[in-house]
C-alpha atoms as a PDB file:
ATOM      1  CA  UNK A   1      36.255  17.476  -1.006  1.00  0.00           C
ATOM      2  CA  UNK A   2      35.167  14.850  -3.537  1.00  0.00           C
ATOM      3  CA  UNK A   3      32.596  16.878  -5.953  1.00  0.00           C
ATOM      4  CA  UNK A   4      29.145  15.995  -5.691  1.00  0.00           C
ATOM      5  CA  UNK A   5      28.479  14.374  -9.014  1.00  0.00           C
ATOM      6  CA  UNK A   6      31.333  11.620  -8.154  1.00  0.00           C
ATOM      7  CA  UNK A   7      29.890  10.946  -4.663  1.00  0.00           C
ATOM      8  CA  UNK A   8      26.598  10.270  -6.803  1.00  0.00           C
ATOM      9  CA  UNK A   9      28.514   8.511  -9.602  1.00  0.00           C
ATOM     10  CA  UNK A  10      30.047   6.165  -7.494  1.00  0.00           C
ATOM     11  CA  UNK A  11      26.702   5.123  -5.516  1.00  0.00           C
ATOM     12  CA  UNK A  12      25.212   1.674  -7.066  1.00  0.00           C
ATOM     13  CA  UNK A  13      21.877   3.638  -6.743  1.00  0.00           C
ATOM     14  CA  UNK A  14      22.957   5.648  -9.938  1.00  0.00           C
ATOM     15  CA  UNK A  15      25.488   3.304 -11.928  1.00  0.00           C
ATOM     16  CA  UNK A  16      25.346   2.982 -15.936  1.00  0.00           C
ATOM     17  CA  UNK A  17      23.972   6.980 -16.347  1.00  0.00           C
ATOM     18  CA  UNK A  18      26.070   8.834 -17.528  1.00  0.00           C
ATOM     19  CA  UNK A  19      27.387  12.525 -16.653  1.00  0.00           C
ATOM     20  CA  UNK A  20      24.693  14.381 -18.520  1.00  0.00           C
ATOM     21  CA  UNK A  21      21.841  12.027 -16.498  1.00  0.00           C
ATOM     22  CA  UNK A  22      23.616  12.758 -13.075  1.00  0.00           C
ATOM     23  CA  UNK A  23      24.446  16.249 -13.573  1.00  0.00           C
ATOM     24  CA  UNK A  24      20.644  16.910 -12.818  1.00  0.00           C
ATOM     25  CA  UNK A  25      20.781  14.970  -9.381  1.00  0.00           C
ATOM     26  CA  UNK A  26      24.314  16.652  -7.740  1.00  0.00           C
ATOM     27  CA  UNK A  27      22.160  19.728  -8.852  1.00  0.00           C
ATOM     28  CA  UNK A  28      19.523  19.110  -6.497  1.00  0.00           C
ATOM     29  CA  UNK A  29      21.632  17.307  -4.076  1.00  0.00           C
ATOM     30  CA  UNK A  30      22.562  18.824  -0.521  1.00  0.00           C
ATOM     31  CA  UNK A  31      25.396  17.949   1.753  1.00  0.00           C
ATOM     32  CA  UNK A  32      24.241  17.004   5.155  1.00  0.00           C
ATOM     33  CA  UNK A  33      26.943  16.027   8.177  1.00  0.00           C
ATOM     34  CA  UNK A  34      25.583  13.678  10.613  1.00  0.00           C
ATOM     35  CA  UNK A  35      26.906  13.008  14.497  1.00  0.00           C
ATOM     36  CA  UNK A  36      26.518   9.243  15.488  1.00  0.00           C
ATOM     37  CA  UNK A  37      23.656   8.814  17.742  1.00  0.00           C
ATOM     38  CA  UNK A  38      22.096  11.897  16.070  1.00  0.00           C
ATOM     39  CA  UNK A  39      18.857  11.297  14.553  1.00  0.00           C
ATOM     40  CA  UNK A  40      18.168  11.467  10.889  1.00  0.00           C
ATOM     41  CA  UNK A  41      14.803  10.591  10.604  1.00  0.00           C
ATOM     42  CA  UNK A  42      12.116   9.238  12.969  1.00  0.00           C
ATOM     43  CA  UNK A  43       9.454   6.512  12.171  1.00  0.00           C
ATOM     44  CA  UNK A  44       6.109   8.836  11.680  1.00  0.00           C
ATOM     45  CA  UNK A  45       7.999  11.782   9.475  1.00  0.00           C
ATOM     46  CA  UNK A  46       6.972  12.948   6.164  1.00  0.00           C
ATOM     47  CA  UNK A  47       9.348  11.145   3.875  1.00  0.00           C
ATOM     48  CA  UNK A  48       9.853  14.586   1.879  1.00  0.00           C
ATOM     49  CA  UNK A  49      13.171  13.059   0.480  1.00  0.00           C
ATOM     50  CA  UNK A  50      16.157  10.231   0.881  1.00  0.00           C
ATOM     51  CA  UNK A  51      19.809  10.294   1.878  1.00  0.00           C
ATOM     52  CA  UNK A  52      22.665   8.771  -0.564  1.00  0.00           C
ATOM     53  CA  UNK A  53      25.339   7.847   2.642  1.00  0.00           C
ATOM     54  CA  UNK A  54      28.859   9.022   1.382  1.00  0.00           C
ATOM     55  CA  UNK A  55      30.865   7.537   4.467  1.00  0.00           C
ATOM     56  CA  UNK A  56      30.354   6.247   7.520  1.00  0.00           C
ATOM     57  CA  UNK A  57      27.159   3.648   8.514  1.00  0.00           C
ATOM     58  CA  UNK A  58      23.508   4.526   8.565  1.00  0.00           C
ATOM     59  CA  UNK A  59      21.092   2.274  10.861  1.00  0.00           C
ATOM     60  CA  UNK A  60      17.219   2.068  10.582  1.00  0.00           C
ATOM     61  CA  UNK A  61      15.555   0.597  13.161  1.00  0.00           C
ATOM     62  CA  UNK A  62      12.379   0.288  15.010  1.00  0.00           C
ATOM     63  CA  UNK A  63      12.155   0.691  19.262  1.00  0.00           C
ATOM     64  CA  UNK A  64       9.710  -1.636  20.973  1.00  0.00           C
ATOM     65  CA  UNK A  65       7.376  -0.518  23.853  1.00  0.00           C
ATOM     66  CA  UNK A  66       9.781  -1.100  26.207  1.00  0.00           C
ATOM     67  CA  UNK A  67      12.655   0.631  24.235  1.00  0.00           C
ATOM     68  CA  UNK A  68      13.981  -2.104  22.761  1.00  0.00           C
ATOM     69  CA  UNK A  69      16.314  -1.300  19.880  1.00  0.00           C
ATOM     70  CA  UNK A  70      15.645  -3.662  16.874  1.00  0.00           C
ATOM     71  CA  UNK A  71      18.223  -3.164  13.905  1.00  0.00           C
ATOM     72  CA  UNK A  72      16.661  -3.720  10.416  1.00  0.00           C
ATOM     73  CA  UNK A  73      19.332  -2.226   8.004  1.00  0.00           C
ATOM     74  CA  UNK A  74      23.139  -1.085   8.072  1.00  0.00           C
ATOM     75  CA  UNK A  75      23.955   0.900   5.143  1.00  0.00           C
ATOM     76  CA  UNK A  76      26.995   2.025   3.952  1.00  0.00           C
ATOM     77  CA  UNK A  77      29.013   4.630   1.717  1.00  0.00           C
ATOM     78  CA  UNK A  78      27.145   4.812  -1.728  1.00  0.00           C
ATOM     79  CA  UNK A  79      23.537   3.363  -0.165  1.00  0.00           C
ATOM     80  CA  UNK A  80      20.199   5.403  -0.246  1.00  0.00           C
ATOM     81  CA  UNK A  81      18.501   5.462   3.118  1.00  0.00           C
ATOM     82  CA  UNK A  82      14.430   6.376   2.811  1.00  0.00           C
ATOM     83  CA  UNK A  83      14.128   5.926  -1.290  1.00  0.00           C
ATOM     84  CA  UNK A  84      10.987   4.043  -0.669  1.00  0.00           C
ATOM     85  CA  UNK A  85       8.803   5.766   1.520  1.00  0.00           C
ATOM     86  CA  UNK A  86      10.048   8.508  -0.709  1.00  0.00           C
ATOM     87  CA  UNK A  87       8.451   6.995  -3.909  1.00  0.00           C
ATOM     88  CA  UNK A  88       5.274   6.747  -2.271  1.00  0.00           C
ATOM     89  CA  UNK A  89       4.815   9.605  -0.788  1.00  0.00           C
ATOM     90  CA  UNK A  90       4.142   8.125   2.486  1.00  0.00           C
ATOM     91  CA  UNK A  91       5.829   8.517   5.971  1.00  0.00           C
ATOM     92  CA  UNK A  92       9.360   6.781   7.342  1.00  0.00           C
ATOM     93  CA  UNK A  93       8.449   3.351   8.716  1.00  0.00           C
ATOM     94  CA  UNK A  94      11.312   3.215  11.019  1.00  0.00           C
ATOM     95  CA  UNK A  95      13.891   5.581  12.220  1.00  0.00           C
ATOM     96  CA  UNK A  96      17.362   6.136  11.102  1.00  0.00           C
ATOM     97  CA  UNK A  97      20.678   7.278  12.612  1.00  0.00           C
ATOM     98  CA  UNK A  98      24.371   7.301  11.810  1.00  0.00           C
ATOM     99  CA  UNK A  99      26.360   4.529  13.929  1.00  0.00           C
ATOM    100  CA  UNK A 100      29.460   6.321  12.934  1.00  0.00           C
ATOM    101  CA  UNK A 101      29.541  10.455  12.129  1.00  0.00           C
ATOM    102  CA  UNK A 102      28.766   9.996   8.685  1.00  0.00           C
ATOM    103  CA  UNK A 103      28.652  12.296   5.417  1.00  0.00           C
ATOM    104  CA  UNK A 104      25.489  12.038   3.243  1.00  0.00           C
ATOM    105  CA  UNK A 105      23.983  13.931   0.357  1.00  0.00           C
ATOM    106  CA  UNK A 106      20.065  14.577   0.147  1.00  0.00           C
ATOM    107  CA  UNK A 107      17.819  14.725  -2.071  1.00  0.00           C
ATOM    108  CA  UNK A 108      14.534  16.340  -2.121  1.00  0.00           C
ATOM    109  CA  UNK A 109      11.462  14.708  -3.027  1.00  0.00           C
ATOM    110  CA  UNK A 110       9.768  16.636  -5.801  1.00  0.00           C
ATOM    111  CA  UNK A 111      13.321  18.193  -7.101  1.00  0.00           C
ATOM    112  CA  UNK A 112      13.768  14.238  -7.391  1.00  0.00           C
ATOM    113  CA  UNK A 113      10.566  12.997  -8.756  1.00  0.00           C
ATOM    114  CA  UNK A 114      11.522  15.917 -11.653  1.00  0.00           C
ATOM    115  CA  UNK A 115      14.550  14.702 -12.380  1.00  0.00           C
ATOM    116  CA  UNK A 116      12.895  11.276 -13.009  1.00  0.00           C
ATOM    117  CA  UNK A 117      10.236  11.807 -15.306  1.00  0.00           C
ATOM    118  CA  UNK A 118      12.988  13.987 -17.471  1.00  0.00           C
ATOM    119  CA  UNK A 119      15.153  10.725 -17.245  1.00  0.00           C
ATOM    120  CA  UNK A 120      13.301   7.412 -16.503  1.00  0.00           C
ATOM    121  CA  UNK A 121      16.362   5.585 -16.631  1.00  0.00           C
ATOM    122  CA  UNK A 122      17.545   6.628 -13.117  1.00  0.00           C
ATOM    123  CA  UNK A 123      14.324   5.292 -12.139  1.00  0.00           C
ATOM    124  CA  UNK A 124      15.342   1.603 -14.105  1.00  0.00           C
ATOM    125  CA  UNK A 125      18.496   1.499 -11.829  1.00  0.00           C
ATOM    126  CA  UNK A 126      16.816   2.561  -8.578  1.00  0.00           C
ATOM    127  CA  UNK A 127      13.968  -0.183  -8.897  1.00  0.00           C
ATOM    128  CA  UNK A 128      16.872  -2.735  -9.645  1.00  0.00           C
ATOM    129  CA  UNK A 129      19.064  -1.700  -6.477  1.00  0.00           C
ATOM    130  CA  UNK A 130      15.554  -2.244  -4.465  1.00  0.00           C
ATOM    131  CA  UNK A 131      14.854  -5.006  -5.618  1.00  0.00           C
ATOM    132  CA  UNK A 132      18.088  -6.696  -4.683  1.00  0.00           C
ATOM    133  CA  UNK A 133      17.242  -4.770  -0.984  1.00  0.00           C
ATOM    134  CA  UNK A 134      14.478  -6.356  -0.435  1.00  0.00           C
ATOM    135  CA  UNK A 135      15.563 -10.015  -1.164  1.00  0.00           C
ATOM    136  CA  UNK A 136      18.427  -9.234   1.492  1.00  0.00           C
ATOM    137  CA  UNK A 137      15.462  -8.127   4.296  1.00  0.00           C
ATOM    138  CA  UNK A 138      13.260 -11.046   3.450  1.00  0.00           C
ATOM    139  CA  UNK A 139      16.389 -13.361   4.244  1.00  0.00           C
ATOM    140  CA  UNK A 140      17.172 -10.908   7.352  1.00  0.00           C
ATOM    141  CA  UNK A 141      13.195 -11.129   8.333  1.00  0.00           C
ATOM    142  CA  UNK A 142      13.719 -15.254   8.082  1.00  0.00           C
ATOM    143  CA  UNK A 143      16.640 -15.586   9.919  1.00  0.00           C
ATOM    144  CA  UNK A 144      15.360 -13.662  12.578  1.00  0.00           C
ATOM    145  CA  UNK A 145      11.755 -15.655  12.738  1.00  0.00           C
ATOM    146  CA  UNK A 146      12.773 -18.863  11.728  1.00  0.00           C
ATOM    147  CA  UNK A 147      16.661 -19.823  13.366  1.00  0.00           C
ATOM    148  CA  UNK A 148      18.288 -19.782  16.787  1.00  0.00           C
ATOM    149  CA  UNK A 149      21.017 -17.231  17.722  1.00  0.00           C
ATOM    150  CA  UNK A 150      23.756 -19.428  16.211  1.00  0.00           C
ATOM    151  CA  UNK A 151      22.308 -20.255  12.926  1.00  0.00           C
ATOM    152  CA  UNK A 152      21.484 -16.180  12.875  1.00  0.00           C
ATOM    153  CA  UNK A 153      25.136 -15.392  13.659  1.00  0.00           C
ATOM    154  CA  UNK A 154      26.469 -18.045  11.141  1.00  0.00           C
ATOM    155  CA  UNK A 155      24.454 -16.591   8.625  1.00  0.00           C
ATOM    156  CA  UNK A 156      25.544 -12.869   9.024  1.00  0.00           C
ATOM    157  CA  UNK A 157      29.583 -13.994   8.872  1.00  0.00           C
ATOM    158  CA  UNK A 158      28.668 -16.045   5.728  1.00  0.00           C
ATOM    159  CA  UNK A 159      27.301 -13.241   4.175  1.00  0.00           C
ATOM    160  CA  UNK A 160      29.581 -10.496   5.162  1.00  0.00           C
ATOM    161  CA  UNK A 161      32.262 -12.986   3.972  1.00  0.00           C
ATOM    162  CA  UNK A 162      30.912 -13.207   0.521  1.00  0.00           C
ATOM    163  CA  UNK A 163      30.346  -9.400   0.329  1.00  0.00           C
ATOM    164  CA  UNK A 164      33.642  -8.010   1.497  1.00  0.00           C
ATOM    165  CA  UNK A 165      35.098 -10.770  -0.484  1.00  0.00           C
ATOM    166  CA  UNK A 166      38.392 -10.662   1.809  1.00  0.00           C
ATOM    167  CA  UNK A 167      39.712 -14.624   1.500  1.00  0.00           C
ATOM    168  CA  UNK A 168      36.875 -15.238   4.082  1.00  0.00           C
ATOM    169  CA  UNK A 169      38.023 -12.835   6.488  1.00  0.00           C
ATOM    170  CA  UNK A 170      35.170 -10.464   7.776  1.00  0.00           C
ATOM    171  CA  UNK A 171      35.660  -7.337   9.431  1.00  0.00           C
ATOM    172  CA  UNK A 172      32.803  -6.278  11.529  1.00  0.00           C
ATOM    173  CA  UNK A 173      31.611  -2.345  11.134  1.00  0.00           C
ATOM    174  CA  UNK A 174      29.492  -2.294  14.503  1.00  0.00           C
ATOM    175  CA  UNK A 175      30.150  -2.715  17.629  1.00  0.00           C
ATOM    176  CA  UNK A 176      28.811  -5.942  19.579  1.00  0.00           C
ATOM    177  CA  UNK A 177      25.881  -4.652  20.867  1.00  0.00           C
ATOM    178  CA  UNK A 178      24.833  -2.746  17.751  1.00  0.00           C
ATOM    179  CA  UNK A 179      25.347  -6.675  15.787  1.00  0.00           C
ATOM    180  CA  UNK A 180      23.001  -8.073  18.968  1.00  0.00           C
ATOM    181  CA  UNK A 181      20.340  -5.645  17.894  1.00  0.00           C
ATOM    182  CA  UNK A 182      20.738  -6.455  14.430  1.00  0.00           C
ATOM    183  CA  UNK A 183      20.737 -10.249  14.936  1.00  0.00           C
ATOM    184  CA  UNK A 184      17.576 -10.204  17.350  1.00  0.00           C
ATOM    185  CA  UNK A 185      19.942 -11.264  20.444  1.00  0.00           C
ATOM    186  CA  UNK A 186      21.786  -9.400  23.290  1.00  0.00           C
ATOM    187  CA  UNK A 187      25.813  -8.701  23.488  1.00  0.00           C
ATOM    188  CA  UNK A 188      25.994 -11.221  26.463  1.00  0.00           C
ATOM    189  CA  UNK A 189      24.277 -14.156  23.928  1.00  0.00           C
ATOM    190  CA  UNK A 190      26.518 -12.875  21.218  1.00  0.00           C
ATOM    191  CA  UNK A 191      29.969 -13.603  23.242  1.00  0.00           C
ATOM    192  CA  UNK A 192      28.689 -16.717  23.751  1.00  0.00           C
ATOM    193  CA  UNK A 193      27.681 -18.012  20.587  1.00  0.00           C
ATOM    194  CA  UNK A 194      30.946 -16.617  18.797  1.00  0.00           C
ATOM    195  CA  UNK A 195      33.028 -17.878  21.587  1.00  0.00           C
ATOM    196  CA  UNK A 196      31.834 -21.474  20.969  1.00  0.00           C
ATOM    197  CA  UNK A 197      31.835 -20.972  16.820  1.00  0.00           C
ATOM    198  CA  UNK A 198      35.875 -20.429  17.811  1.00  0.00           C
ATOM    199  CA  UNK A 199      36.090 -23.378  19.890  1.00  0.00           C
ATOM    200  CA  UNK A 200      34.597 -25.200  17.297  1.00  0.00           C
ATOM    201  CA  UNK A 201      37.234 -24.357  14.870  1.00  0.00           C
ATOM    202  CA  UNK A 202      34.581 -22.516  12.363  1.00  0.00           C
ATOM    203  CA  UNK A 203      35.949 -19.204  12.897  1.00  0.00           C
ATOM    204  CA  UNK A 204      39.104 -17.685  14.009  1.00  0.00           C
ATOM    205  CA  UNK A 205      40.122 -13.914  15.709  1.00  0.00           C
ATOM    206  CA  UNK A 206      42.473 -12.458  13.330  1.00  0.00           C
ATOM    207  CA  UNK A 207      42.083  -8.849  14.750  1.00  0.00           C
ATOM    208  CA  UNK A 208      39.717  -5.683  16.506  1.00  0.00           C
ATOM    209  CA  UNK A 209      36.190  -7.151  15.117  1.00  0.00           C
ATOM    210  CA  UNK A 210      38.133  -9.712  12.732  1.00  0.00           C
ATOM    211  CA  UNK A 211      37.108 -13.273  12.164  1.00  0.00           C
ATOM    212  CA  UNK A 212      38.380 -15.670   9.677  1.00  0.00           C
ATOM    213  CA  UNK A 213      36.229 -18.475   8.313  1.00  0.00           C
ATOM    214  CA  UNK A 214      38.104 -21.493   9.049  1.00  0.00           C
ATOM    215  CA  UNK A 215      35.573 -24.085   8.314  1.00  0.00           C
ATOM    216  CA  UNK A 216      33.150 -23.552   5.751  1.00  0.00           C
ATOM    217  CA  UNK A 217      31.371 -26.247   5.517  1.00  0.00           C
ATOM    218  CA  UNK A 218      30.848 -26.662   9.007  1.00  0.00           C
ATOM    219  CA  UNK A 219      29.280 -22.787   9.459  1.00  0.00           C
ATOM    220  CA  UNK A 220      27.073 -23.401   6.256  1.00  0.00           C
ATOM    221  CA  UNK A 221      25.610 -26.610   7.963  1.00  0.00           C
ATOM    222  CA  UNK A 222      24.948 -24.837  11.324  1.00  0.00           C
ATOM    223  CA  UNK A 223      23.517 -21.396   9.024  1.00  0.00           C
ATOM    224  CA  UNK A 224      20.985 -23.667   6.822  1.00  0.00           C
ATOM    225  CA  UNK A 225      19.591 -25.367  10.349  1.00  0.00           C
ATOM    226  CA  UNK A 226      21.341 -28.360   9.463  1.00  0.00           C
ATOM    227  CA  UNK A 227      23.640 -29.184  12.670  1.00  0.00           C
ATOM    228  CA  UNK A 228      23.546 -27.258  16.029  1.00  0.00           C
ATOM    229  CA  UNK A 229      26.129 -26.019  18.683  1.00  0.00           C
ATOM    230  CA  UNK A 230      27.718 -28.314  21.157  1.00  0.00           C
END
């Protein structure tokens, strides 16, 4: 088993310190094993610490009346789940649960906040890992408001596309109704709007949950608003 100051190491949350600065974290750090479906966290809980996700996929999401699932985040290995309801001291504002069985570490909240005021620069790196986090929701928050199911669905291959940074070939880590719930649709609009991005020549089944961008241009028009489906 990988030792728990390289699981930390290798998490974007903590990159630049060095050994001696995370040495203090994988101290405090505890190894948690999550079941998929099993909850890790419900909207209304103390936030008396975070997760670091060390494989597998974490959701957080919120349930409507009706019990409605609506995905707001998928995060992956090396991705802290709860940091900032941590910071504040304040309760979850969703809840969380591994789509996959996943492996995480976690860290208590006032074992944390210790660490931190012996070594401010972890804090530096968190705030700049957030920050980048919360330009990704506003664009998720806009899509979802703002654009119709295709634009939403061009938008998410675009960007997965960019980020695996696979020759435009994106591999999809949920399952179709888990990437419904994300995008604000249902898996029955979903088939249809990727079935007629294929017949349009814009993407391409290469695979299990594998799409190739074949035209570029044309899925950046219909992602920006600026042409619609047939």
């Amino acid at each position: 088993m990988t030792p728990i100051i390289d699981e930390l190491a290798a998490a974007p949350l903590f990159e630049g310190l060095d050994p001696d600065q995370i040495a203090p974290l994988a101290a405090i750090a505890q190894r948690r094993s999550i079941a998929a479906g099993a909850e890790l966290f419900a909207e209304g809980d103390p936030a008396e610490g975070f997760y670091v996700v060390c494989s597998g996929k974490v959701k957080v999401y919120h349930l409507s009346p009706e019990g409605k699932e609506q995905i707001l985040h998928v995060f992956g290995p090396g991705e802290p789940v709860g940091e900032a309801p941590m910071f504040a001291g304040e309760r979850f504002p969703a809840h969380a649960a591994p789509m996959t069985d996943a492996r995480l570490l976690y860290l208590p909240r006032q074992a944390f906040l210790d660490v931190l005021a012996a070594h401010p620069s972890v804090a530096l790196g968190m705030l700049a890992v957030m920050a980048r986090r919360l330009r990704r929701f506003a664009a998720h928050i806009e899509n979802l408001a703002l654009k119709e199911a295709p634009a939403r669905l061009a938008s998410y291959l675009i960007y997965e596309a960019d980020l695996q940074d696979r020759d435009d070939t994106v591999a999809l880590d949920m399952t179709k109704g888990q990437l419904a719930a994300f995008l604000g649709s249902t898996p029955e609009t979903l088939s249809r709007v990727l079935g007629r991005l294929i017949r349009e020549g814009m993407v391409t089944p290469t695979g299990y949950r594998s799409y190739r961008i074949t035209d570029r241009d044309a899925l950046e028009d219909l992602a920006a608003g600026l042409t619609r489906l047939p």
